[in-house]
C-alpha atoms as a PDB file:
ATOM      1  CA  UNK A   1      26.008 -50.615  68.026  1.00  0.00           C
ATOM      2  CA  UNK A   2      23.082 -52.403  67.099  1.00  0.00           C
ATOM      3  CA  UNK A   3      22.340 -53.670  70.521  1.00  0.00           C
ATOM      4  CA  UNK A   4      20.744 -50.289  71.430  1.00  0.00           C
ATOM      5  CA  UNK A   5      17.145 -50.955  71.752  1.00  0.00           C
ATOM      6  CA  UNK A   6      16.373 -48.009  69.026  1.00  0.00           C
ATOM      7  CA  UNK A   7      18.441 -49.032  66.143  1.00  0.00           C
ATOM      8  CA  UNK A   8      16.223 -51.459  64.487  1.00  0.00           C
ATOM      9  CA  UNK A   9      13.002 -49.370  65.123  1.00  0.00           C
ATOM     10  CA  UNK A  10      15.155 -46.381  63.681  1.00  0.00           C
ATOM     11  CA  UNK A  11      16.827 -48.450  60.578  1.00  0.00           C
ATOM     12  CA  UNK A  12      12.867 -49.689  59.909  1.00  0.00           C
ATOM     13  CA  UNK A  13      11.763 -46.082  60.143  1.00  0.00           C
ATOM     14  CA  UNK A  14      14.078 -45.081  57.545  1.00  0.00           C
ATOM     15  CA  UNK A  15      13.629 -47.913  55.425  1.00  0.00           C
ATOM     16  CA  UNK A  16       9.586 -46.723  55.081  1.00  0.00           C
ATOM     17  CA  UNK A  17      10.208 -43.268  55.247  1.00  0.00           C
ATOM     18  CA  UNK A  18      12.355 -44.256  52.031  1.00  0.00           C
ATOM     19  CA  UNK A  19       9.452 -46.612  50.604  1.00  0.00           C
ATOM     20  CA  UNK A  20       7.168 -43.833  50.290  1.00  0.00           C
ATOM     21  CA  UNK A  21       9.777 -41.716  48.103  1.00  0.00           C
ATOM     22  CA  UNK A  22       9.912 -44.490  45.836  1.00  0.00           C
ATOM     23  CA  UNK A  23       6.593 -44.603  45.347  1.00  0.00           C
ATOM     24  CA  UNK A  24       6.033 -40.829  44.905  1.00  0.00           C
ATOM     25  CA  UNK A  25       8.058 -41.730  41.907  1.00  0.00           C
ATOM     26  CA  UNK A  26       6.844 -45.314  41.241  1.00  0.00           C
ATOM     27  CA  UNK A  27       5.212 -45.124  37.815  1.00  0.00           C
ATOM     28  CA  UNK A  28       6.106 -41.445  37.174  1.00  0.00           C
ATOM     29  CA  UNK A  29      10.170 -42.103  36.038  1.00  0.00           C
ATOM     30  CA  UNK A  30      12.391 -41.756  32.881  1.00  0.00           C
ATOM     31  CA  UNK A  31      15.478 -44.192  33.291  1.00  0.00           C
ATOM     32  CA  UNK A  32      18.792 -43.678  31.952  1.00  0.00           C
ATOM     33  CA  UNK A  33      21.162 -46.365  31.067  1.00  0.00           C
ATOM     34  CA  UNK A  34      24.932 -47.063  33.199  1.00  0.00           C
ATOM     35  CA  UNK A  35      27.662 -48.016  31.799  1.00  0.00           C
ATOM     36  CA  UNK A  36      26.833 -51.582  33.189  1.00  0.00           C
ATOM     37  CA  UNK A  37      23.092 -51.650  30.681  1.00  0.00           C
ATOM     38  CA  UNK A  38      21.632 -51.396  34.258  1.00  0.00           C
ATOM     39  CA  UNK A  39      18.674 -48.860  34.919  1.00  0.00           C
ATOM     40  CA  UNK A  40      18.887 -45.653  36.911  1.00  0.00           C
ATOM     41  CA  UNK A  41      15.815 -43.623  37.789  1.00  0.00           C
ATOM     42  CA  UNK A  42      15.847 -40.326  40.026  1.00  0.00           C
ATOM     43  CA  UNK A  43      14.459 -42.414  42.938  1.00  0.00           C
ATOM     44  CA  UNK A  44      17.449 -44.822  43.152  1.00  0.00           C
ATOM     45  CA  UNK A  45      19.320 -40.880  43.887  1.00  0.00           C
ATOM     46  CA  UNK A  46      16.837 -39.696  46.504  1.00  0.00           C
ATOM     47  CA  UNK A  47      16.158 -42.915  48.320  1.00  0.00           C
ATOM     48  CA  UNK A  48      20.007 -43.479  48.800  1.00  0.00           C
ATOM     49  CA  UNK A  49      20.914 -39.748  49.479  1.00  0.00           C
ATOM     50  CA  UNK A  50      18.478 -40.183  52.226  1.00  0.00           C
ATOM     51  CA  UNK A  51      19.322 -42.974  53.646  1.00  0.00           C
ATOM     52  CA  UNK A  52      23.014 -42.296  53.549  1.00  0.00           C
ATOM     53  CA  UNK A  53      22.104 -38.911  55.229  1.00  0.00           C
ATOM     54  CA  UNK A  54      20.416 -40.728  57.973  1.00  0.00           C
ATOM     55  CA  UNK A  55      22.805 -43.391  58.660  1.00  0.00           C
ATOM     56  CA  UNK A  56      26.190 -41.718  58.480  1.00  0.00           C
ATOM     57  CA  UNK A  57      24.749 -38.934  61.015  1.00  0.00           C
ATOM     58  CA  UNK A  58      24.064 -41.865  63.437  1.00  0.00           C
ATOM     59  CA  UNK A  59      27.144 -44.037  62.595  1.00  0.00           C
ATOM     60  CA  UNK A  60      29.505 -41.539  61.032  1.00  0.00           C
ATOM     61  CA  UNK A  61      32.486 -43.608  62.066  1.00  0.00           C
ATOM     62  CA  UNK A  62      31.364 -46.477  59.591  1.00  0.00           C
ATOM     63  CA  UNK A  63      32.097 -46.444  55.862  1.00  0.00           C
ATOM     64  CA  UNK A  64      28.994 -46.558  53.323  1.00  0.00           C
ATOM     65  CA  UNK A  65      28.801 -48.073  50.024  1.00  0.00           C
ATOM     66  CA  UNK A  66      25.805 -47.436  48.071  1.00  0.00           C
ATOM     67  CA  UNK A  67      25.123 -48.695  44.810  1.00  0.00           C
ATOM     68  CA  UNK A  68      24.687 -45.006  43.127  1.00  0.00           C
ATOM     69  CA  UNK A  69      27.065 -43.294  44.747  1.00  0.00           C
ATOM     70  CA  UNK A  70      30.138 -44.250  47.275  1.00  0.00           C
ATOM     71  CA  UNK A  71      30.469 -41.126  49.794  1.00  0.00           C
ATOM     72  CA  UNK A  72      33.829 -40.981  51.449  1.00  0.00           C
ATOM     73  CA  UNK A  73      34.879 -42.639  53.906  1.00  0.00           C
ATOM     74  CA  UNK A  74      37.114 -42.913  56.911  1.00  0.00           C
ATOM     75  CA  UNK A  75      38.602 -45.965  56.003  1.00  0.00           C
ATOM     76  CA  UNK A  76      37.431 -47.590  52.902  1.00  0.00           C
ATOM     77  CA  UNK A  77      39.535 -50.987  53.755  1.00  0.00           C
ATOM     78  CA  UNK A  78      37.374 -51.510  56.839  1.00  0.00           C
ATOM     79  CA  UNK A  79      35.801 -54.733  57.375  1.00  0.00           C
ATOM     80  CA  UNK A  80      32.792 -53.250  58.885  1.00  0.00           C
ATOM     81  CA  UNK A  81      30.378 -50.731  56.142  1.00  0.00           C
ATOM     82  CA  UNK A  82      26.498 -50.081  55.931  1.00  0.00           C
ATOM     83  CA  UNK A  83      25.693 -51.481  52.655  1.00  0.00           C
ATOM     84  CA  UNK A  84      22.391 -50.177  50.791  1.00  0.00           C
ATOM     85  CA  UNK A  85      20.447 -50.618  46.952  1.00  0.00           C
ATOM     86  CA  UNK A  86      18.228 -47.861  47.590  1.00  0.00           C
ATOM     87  CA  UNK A  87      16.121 -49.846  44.800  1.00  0.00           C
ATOM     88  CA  UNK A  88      16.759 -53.732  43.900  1.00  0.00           C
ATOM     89  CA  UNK A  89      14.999 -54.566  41.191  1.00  0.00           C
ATOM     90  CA  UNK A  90      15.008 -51.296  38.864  1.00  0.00           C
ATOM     91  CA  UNK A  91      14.147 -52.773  36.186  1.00  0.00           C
ATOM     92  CA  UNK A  92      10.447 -53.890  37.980  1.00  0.00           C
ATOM     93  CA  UNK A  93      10.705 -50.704  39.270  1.00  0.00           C
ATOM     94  CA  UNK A  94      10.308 -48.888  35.747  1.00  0.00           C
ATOM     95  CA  UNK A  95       8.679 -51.599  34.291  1.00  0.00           C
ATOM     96  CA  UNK A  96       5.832 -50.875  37.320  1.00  0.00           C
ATOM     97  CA  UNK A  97       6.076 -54.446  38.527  1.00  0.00           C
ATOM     98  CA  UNK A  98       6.250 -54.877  42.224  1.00  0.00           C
ATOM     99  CA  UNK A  99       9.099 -57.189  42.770  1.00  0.00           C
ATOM    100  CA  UNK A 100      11.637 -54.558  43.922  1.00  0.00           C
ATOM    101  CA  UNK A 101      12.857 -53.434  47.568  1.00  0.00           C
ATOM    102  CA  UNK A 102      14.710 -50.927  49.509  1.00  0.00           C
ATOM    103  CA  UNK A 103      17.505 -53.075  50.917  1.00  0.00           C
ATOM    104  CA  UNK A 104      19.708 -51.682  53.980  1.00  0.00           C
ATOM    105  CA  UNK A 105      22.385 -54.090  55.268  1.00  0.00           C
ATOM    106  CA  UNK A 106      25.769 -54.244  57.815  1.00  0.00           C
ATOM    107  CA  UNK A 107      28.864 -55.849  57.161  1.00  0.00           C
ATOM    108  CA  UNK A 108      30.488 -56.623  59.904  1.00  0.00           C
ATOM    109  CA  UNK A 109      34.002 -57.974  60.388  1.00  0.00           C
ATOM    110  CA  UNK A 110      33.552 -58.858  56.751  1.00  0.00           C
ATOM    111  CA  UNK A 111      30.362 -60.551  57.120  1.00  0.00           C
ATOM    112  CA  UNK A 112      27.053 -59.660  56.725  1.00  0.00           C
ATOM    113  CA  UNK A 113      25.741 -59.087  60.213  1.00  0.00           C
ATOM    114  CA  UNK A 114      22.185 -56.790  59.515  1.00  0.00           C
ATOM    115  CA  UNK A 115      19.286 -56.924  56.762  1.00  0.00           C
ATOM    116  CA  UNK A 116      16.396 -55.057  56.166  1.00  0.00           C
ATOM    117  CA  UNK A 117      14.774 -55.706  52.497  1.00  0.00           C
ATOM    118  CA  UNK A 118      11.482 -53.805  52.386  1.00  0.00           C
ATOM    119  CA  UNK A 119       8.805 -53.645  49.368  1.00  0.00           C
ATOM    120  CA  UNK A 120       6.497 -50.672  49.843  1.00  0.00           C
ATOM    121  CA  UNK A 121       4.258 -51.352  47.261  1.00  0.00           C
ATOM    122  CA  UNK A 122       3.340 -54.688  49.558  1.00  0.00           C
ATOM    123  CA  UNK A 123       4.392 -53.414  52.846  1.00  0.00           C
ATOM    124  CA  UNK A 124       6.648 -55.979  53.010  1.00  0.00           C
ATOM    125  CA  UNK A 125       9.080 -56.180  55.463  1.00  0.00           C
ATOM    126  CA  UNK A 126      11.860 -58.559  56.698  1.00  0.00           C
ATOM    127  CA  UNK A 127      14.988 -58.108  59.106  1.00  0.00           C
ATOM    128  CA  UNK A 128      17.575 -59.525  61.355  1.00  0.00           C
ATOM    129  CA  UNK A 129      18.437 -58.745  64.564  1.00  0.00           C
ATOM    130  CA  UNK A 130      21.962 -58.425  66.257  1.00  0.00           C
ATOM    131  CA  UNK A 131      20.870 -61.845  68.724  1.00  0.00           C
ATOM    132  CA  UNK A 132      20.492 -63.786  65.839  1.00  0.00           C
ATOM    133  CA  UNK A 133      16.770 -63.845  65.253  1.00  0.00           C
ATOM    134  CA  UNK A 134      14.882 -62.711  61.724  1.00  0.00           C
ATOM    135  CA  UNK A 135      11.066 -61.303  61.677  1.00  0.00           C
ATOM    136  CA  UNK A 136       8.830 -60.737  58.951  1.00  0.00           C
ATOM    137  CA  UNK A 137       5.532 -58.752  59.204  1.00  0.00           C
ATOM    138  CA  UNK A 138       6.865 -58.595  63.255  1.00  0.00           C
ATOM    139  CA  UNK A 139       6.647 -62.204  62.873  1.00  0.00           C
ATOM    140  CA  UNK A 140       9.737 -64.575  63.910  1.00  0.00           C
ATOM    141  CA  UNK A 141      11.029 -66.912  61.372  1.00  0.00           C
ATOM    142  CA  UNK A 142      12.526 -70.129  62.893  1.00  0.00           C
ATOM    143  CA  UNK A 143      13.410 -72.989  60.834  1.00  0.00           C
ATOM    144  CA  UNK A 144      11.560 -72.062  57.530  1.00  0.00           C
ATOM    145  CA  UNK A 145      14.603 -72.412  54.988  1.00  0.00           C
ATOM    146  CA  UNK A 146      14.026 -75.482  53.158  1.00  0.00           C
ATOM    147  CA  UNK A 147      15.905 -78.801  52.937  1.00  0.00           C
ATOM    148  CA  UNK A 148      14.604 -80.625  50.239  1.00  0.00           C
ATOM    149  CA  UNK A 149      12.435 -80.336  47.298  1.00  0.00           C
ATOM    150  CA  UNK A 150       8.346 -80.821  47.471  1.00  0.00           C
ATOM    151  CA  UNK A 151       6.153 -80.926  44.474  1.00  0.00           C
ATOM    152  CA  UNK A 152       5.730 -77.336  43.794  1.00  0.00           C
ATOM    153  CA  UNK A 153       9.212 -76.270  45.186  1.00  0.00           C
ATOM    154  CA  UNK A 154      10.825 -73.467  43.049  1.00  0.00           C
ATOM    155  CA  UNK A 155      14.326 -71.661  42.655  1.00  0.00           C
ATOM    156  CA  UNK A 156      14.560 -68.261  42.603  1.00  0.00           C
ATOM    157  CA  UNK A 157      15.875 -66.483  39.359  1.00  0.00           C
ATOM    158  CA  UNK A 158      16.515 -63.771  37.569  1.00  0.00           C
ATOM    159  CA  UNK A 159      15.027 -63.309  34.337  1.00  0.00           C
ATOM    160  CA  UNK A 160      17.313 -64.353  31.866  1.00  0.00           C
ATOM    161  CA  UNK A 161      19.128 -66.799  33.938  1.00  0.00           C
ATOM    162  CA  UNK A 162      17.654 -69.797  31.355  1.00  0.00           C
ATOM    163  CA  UNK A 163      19.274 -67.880  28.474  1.00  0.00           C
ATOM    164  CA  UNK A 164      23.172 -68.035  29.956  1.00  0.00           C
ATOM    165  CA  UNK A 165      22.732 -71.554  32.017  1.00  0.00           C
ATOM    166  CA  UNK A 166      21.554 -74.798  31.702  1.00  0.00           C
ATOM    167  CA  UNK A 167      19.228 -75.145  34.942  1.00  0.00           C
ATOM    168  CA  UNK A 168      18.082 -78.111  35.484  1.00  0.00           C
ATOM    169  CA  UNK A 169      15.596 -77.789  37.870  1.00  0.00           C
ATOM    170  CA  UNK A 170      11.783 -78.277  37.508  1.00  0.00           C
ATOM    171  CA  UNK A 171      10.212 -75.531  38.574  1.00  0.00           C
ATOM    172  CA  UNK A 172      11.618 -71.662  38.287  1.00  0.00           C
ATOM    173  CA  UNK A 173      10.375 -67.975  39.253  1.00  0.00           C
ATOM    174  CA  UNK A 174      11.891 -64.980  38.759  1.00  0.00           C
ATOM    175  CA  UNK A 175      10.478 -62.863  41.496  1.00  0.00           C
ATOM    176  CA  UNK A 176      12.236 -59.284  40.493  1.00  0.00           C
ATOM    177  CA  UNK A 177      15.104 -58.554  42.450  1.00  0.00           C
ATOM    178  CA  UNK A 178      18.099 -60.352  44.304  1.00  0.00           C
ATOM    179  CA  UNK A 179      16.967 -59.217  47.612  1.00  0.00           C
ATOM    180  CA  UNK A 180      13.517 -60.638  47.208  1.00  0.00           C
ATOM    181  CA  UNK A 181      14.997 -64.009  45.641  1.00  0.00           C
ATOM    182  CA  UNK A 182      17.538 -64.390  49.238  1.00  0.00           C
ATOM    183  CA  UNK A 183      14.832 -62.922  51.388  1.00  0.00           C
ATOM    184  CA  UNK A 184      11.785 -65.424  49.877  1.00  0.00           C
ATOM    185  CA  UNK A 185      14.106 -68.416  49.921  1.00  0.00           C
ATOM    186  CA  UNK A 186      15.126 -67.668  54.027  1.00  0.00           C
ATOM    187  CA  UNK A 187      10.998 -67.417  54.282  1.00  0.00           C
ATOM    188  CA  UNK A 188      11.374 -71.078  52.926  1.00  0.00           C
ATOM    189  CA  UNK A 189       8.869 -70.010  50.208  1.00  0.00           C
ATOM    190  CA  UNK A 190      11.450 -70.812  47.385  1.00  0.00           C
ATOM    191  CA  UNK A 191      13.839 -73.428  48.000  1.00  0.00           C
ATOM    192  CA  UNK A 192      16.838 -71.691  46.703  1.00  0.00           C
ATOM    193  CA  UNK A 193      17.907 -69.050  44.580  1.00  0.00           C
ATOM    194  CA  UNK A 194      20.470 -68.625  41.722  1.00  0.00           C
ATOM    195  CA  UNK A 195      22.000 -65.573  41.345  1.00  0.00           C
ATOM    196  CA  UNK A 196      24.179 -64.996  37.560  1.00  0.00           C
ATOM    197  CA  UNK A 197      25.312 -61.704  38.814  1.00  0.00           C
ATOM    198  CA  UNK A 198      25.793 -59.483  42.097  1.00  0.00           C
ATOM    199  CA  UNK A 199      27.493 -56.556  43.466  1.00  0.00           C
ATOM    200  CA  UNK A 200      28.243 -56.532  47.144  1.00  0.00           C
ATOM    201  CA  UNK A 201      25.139 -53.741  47.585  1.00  0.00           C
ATOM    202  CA  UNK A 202      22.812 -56.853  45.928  1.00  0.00           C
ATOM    203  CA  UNK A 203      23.761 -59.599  48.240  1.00  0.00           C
ATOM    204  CA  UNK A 204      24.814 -57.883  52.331  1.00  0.00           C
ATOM    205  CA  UNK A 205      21.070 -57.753  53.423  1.00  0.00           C
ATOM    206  CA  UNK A 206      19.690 -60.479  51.898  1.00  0.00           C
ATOM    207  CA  UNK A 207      22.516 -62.574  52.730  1.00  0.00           C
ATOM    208  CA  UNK A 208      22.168 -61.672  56.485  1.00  0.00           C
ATOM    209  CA  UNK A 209      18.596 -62.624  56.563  1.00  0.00           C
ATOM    210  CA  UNK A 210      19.301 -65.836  54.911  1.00  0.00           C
ATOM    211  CA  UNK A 211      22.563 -66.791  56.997  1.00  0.00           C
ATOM    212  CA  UNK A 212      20.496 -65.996  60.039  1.00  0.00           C
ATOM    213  CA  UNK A 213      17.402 -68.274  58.621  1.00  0.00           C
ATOM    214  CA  UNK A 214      19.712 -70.941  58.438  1.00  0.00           C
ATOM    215  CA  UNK A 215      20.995 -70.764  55.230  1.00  0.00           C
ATOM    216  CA  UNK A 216      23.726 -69.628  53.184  1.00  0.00           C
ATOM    217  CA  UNK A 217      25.424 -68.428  49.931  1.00  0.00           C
ATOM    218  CA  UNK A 218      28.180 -69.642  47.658  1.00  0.00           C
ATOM    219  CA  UNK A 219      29.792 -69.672  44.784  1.00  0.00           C
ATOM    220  CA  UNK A 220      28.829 -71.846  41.942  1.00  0.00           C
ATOM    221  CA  UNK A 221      31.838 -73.469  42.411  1.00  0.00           C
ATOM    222  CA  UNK A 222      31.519 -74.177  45.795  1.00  0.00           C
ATOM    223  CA  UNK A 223      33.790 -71.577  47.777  1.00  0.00           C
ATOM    224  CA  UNK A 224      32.516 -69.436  50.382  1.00  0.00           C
ATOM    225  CA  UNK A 225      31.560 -65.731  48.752  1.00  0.00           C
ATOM    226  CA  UNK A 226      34.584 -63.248  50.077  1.00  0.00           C
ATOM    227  CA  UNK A 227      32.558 -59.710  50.885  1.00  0.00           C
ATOM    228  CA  UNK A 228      35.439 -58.035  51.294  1.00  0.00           C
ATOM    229  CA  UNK A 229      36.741 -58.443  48.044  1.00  0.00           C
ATOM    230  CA  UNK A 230      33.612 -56.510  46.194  1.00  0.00           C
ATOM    231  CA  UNK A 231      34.008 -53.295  48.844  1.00  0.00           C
ATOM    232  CA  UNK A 232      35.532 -51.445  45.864  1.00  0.00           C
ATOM    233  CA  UNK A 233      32.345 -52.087  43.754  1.00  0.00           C
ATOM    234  CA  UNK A 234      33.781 -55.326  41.604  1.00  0.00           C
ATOM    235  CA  UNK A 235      30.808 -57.589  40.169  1.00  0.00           C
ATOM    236  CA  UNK A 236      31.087 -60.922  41.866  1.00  0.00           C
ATOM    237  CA  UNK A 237      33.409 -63.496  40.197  1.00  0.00           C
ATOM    238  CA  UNK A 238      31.206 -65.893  40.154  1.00  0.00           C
ATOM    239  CA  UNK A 239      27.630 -66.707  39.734  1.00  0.00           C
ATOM    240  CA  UNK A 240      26.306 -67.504  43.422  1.00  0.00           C
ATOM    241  CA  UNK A 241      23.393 -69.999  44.833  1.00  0.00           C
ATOM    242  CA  UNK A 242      21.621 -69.383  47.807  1.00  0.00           C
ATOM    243  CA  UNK A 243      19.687 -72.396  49.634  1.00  0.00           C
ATOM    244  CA  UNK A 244      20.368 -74.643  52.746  1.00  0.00           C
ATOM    245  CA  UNK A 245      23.954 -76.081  52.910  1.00  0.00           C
ATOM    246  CA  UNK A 246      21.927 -79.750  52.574  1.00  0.00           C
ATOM    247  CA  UNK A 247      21.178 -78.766  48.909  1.00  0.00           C
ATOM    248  CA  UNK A 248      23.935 -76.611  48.137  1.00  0.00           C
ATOM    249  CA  UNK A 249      25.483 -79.492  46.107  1.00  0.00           C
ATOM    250  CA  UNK A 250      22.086 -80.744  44.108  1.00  0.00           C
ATOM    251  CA  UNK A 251      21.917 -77.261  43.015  1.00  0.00           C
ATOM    252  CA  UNK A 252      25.684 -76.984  42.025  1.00  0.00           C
ATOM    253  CA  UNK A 253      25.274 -80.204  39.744  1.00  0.00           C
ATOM    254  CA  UNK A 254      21.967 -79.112  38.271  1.00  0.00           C
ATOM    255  CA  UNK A 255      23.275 -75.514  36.963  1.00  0.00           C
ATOM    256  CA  UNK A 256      25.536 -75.385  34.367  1.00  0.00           C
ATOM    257  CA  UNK A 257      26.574 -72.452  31.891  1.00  0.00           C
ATOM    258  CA  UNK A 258      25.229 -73.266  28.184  1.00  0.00           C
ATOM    259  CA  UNK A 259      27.963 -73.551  25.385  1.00  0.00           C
ATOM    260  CA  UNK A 260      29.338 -70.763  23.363  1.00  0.00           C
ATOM    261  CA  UNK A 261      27.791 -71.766  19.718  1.00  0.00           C
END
């Protein structure tokens, strides 16, 4: 499927065709509140009607979960579903920060196979490939996720990460959105990132970039993160770090949840 020399020129057509709705709306939004206390602004509609538009018409036999709205599908059990956040990072979004992305991604065989994460307000753009490669700004990245900590090494966060855990790790950044935290750490510009809470449409892209960096995501306890079992829109069971498998247990041991009072 993705092999065909036009689908990543296509899916990165999309992706900043989509970019330039969000910011005809960037600055200029009202939010409402779901159920969840997360934000939801007319873009987060438009930029995921049209990309769901777009993709089903080229790849109508695969399923598509979006985070606003989950149009049917053929088979809803399938291992294999495009996966999009028309915006990660709302909250940036409204607060007109620019930490937030457009974030397009494949499961395949319940794995994540394709990412795209793209931030229009710094024409930022990162993706895989189906041969195993991942470019940013057309450039390839080989070898950049880190293995160990240097002076001014950082984890990724999200902002009130220090409020529910004990983290205890120097340095700290919360960039604005899940993708960017996954797609910054496979750049090997943080060292890892620490994730409280996900939905499957937060983590495929991201996680595909990163896996194909050379890194990797899982559970704070230590198990592999099961895709599959968030299809049907469940919040991840547990919080989730993202880094090279070399520090995946430093990070484990420095991150603990703080104490009921």
């Amino acid at each position: 499927m993705l092999e065909d020399p036009e689908a990543i020129p296509q899916l990165i057509l999309w992706a900043r065709q989509a970019g330039q709705i969000a910011l005809h709306y960037f600055k200029n939004v009202v939010p409402q509140h779901k159920p969840d206390q997360t934000l939801l602004t007319q873009a987060d509609l438009a930029i995921e009607q049209f990309l769901a538009e777009r993709i089903q018409a080229v790849y109508p036999g695969y399923p598509l979960i979006g985070e606003e709205e989950r149009p049917a599908s053929p088979d809803p059990s399938s291992p294999d579903a495009w996966v999009i956040d028309p915006i990660d990072g709302t909250t940036a979004f409204v607060q007109g920060l620019p930490g937030w992305g457009i974030s397009i991604g494949l499961l395949y065989r319940g794995q994540p196979r394709f990412g795209l994460f793209y931030m229009p307000l710094l024409d930022d753009l990162t993706y895989t490939t189906p041969w195993g490669e991942v470019y940013c700004h057309e450039r390839p990245l080989v070898g950049t996720v880190r293995r160990e900590w240097e002076e001014k090494g950082f984890l990724a966060i999200n902002a009130a990460a220090h409020y529910d855990f004990q983290i205890n790790i120097q340095h700290t950044r919360a960039l604005g959105s899940i993708g960017a935290n996954l797609v910054y750490t496979a750049r090997g510009g943080a060292v890892g990132a620490f994730v409280p809470k996900a939905y499957l449409w937060d983590l495929v892209a991201g996680a595909a970039i990163l896996s194909q960096a050379g890194g990797e995501l899982r559970y704070l306890s230590g198990r592999g993160v099961d895709y599959l079992a968030l299809l049907d829109g469940r919040l991840a069971p547990e919080p989730i770090i993202a880094c090279h498998p070399d520090l995946q247990a430093e990070l484990q041991a420095a991150i603990r949840p703080r104490q009921a009072p």
